[in-house]
Protein backbone atom coordinates (compact mmCIF):
# COMPACT_ATOMS: atom_id res chain seq x y z
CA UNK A 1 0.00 0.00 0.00
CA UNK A 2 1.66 3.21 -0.96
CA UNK A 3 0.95 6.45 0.99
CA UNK A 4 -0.09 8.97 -1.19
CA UNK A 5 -3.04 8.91 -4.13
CA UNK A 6 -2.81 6.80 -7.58
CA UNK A 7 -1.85 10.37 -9.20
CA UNK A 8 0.81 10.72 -7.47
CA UNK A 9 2.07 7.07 -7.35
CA UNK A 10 1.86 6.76 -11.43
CA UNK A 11 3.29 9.76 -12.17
CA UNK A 12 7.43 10.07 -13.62
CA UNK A 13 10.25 9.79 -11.14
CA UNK A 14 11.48 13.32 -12.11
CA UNK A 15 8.20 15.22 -11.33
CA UNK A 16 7.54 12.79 -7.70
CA UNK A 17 11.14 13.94 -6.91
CA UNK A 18 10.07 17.47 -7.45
CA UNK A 19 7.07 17.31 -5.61
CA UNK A 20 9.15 15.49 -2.85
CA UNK A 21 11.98 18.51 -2.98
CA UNK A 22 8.75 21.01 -3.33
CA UNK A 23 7.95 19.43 0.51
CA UNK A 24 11.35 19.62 1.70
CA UNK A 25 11.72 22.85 0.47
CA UNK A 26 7.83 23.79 2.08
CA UNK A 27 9.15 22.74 5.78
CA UNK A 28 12.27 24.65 5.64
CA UNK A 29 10.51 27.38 4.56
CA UNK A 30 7.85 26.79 7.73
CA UNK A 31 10.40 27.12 9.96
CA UNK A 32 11.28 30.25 8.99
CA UNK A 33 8.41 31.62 9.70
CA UNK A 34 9.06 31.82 13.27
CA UNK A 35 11.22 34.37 13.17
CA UNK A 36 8.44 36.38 12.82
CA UNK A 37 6.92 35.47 16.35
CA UNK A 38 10.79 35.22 17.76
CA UNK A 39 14.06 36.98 17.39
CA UNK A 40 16.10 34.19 19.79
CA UNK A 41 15.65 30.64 20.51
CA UNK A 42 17.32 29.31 23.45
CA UNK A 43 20.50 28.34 21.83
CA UNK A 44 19.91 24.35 23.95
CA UNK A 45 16.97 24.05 21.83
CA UNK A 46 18.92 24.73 19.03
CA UNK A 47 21.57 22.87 19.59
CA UNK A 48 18.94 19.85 20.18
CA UNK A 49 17.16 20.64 17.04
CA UNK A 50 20.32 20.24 15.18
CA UNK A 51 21.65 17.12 16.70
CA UNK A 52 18.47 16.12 15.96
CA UNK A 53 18.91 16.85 12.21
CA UNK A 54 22.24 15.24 12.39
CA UNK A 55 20.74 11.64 13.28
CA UNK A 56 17.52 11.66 10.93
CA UNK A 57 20.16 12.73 8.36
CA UNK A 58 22.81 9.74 9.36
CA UNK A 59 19.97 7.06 9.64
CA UNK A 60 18.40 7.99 6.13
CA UNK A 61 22.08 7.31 4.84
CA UNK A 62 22.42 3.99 6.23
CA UNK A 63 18.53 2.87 5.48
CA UNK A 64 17.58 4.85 2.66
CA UNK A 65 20.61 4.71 0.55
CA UNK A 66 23.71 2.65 1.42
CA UNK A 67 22.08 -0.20 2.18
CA UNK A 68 19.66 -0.03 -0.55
CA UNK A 69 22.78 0.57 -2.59
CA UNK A 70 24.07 -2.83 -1.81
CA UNK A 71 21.03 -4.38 -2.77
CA UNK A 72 21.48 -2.40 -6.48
CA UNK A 73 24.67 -3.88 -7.16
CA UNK A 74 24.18 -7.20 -6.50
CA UNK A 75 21.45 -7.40 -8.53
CA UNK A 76 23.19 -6.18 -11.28
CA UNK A 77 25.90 -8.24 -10.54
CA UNK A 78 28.47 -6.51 -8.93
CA UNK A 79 30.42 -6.47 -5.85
CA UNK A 80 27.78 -5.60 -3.56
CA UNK A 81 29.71 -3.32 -1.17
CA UNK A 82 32.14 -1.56 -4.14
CA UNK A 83 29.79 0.65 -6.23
CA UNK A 84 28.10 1.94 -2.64
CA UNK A 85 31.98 2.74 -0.82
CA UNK A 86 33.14 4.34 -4.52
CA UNK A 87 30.34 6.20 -4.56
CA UNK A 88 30.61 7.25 -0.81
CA UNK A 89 33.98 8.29 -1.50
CA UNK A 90 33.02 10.57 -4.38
CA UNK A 91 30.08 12.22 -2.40
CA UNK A 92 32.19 13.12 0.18
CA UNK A 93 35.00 14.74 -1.81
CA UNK A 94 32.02 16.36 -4.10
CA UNK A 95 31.08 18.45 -1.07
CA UNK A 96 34.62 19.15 -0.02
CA UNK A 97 35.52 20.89 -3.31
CA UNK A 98 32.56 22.60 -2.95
CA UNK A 99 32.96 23.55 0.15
CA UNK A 100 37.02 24.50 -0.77
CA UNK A 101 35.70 26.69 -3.58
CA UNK A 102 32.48 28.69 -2.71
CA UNK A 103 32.60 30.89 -0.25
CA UNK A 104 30.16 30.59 2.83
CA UNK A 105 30.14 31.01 6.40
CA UNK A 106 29.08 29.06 9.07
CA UNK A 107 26.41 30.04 11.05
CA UNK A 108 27.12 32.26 14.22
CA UNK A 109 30.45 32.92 12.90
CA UNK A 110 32.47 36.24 12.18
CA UNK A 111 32.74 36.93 8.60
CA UNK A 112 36.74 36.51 9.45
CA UNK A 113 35.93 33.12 9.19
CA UNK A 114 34.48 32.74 6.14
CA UNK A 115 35.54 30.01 4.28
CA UNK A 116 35.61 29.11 0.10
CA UNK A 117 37.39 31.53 -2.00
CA UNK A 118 37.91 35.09 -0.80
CA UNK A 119 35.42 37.25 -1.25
CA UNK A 120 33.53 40.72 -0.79
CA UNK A 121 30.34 39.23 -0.46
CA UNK A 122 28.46 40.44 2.35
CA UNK A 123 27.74 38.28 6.04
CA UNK A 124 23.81 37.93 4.47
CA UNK A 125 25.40 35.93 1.38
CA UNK A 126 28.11 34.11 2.94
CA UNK A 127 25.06 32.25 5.89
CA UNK A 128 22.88 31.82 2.64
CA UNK A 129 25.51 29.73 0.63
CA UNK A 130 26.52 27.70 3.88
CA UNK A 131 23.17 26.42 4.10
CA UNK A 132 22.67 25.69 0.93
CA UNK A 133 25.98 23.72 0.19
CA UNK A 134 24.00 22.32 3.38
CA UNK A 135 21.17 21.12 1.42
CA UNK A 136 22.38 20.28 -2.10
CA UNK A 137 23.24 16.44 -1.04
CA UNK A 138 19.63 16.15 1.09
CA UNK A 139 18.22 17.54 -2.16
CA UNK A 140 20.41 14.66 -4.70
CA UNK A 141 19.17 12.01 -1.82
CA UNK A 142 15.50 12.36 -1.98
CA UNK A 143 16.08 12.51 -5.90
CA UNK A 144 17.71 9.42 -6.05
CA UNK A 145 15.86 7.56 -3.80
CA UNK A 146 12.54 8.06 -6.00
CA UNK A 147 14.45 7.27 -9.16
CA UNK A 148 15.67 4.14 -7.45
CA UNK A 149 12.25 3.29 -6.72
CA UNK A 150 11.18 3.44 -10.04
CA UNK A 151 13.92 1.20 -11.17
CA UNK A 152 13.67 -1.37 -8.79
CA UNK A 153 10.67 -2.53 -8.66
CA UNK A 154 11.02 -6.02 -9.75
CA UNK A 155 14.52 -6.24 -7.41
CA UNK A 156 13.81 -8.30 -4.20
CA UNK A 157 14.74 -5.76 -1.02
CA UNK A 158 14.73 -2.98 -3.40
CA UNK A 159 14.24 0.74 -2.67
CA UNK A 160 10.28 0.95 -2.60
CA UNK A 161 8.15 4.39 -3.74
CA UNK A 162 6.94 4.24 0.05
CA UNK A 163 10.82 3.68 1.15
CA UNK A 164 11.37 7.33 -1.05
CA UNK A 165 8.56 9.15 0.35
CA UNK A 166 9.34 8.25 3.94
CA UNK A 167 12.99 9.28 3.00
CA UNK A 168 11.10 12.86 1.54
CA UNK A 169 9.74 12.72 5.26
CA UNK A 170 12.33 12.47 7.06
CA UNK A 171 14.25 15.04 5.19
CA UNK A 172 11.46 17.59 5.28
CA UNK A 173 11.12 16.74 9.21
CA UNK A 174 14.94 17.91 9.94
CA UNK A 175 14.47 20.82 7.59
CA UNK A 176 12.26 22.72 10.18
CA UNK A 177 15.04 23.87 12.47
CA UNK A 178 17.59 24.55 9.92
CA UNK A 179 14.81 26.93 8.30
CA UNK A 180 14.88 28.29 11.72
CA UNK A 181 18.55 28.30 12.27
CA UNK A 182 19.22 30.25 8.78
CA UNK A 183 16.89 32.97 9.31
CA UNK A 184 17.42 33.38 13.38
CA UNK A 185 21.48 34.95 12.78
CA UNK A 186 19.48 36.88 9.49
CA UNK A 187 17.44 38.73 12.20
CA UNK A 188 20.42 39.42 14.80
CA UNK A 189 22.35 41.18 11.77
CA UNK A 190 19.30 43.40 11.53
CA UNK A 191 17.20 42.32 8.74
CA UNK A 192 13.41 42.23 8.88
CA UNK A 193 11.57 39.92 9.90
CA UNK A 194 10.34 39.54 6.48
CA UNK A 195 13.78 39.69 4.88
CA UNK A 196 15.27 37.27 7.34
CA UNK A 197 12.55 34.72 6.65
CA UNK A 198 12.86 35.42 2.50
CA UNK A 199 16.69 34.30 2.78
CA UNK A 200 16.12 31.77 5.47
CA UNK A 201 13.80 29.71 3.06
CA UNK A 202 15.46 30.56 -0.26
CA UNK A 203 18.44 28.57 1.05
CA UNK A 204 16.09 25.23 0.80
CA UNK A 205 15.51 26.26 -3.23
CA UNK A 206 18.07 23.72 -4.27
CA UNK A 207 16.47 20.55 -2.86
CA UNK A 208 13.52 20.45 -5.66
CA UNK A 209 16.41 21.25 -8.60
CA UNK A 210 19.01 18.76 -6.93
CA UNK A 211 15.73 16.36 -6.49
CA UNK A 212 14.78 16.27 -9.91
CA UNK A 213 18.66 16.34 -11.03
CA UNK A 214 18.84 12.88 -8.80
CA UNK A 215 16.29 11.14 -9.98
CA UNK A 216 17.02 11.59 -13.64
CA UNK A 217 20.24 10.87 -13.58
CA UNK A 218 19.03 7.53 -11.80
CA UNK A 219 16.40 6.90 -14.67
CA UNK A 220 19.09 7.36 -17.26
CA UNK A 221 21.86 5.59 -16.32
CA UNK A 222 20.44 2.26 -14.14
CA UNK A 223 24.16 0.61 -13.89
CA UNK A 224 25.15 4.02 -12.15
CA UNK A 225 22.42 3.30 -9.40
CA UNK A 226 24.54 2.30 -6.74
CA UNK A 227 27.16 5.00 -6.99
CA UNK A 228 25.01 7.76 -6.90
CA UNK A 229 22.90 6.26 -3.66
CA UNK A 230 26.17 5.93 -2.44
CA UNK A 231 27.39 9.22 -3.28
CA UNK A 232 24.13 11.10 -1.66
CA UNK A 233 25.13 8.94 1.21
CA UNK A 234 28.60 10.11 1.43
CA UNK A 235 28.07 13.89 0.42
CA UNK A 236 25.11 13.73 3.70
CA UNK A 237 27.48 12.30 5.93
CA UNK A 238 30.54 14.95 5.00
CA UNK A 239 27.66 17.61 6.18
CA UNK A 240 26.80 15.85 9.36
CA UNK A 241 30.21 15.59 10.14
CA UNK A 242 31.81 18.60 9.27
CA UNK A 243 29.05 21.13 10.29
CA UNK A 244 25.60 19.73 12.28
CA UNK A 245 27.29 17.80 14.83
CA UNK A 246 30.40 20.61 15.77
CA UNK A 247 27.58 23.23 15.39
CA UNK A 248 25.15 21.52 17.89
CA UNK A 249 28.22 21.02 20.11
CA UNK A 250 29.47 24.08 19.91
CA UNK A 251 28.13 25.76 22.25
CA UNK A 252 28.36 23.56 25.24
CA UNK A 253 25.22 21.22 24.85
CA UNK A 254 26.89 17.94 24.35
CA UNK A 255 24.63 16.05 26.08
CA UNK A 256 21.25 17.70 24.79
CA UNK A 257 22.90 17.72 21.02
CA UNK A 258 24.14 13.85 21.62
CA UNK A 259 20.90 12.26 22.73
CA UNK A 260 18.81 14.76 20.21
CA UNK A 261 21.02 12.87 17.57
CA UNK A 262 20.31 9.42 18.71
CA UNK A 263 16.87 10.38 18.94
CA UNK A 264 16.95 11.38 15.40
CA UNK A 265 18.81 8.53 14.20
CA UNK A 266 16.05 6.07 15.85
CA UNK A 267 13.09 8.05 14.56
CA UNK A 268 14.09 7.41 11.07
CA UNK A 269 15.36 4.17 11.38
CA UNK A 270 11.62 3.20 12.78
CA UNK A 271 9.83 5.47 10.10
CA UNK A 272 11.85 3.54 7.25
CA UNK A 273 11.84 0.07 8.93
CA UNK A 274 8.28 0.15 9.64
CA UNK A 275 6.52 2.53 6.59
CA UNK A 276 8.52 1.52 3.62
């Protein structure tokens, strides 16, 4: 039993992933709109909130893709763990060049420590970029995911459409404080409340254009199906690693940011488990 109507079920790969993005894209953008009711959060919540993020973001690359991944390449006859690790491999050093050549900054930093290329770009700029860098490889994860359930439908242990849109969940559930974390600093440089929500969601634009970018790529090139779950996989992880978890720890909440992570980890792991 799938989740959502026929429509939706029957329609192309491409257009569920942008519909999926279109969601993911939707929460972020509802969790910006607090900053119109707030101009601080209490920075334990969100540290929480983005441990949080961090585990729904780790279990959906272990459940939704790697393993998944494994699955590909075996049926097609391959090595079952190479094409997911190569692929892991490349994600991760995707995002590093990336995050080596465009300049961003993290959030609550000083623009002295911007990082990318140098740059005269203003603070504003710099916090937009971050995030979205951020949200390019949840974007190529929900994209793939729906392309890989349109290819493996007659593969035993396959990637299902319900597997995809619990993935499009999940995402979309861990977008809701980063829309809030984006357009929170906004507001403390002094834009309006209107401004700081306009950036704080147009960060989250590149998950429907990274979505649809996914899932045709999957559609067009099947033998490439277990690299590029693998490589969403790896370019998520880089993220978690290199900015959600020292962000959420930052700031001396290890132990709220820690078990807000596990949390997250196990509320994915049940939504996949159980839903797909």
């Amino acid at each position: 039993m799938h989740l959502l109507p026929e429509w939706f079920t029957q329609s192309s790969p491409v257009l569920q992933a942008l519909l999926a993005g279109l969601f993911t894209w939707g929460v972020t953008a509802l969790g910006a709109t607090l900053v119109f009711f707030t101009q601080r959060v209490a920075r334990g919540l969100l540290d929480g909130m983005l441990g949080f993020a961090a585990g729904v973001m780790l279990a959906a690359s272990v459940f939704s893709l790697i393993l998944p991944a494994v699955t590909y390449a075996e049926a097609q006859g391959m090595t079952g763990w190479f094409p997911p690790a190569m692929g892991f491999l490349l994600g991760g050093i995707f995002i590093r060049l990336l995050d080596y050549l465009l300049p961003h900054l993290h959030l609550y930093e000083p623009i002295e420590h911007a990082e990318g290329l140098s740059t005269t770009w203003k603070k504003t700029t710099l916090l937009i970029l971050a995030i979205t860098l951020h949200n390019l490889p949840e974007g190529l994860a929900v994209g793939v995911s729906f392309g890989a359930a349109h290819v493996g439908l007659d593969i035993p242990g396959a990637t299902t459409l319900n597997a995809a849109i619990i993935l499009a969940l999940g995402i979309g559930i861990q977008n809701f404080p980063e829309g809030l974390a984006v357009a929170l600093p906004l507001r403390a440089e002094g834009l309006s409340p209107l401004k700081a929500f306009w950036y704080g969601q147009l960060s989250a634009l590149i998950e429907p254009v990274a979505a649809m970018i996914g899932a045709g790529a999957v559609t067009l090139v099947t033998p490439m199906l277990p690299y590029t779950m693998g490589f969403a996989a790896g370019a998520m992880i880089y993220v978690i690693v290199e900015e959600l978890i020292p962000e959420a720890q930052y700031h001396g909440h290890t132990d709220i940011a820690t078990f807000s992570t596990l949390i997250g980890f196990v509320v994915m792991m049940v939504l996949d488990v159980a839903l797909s």
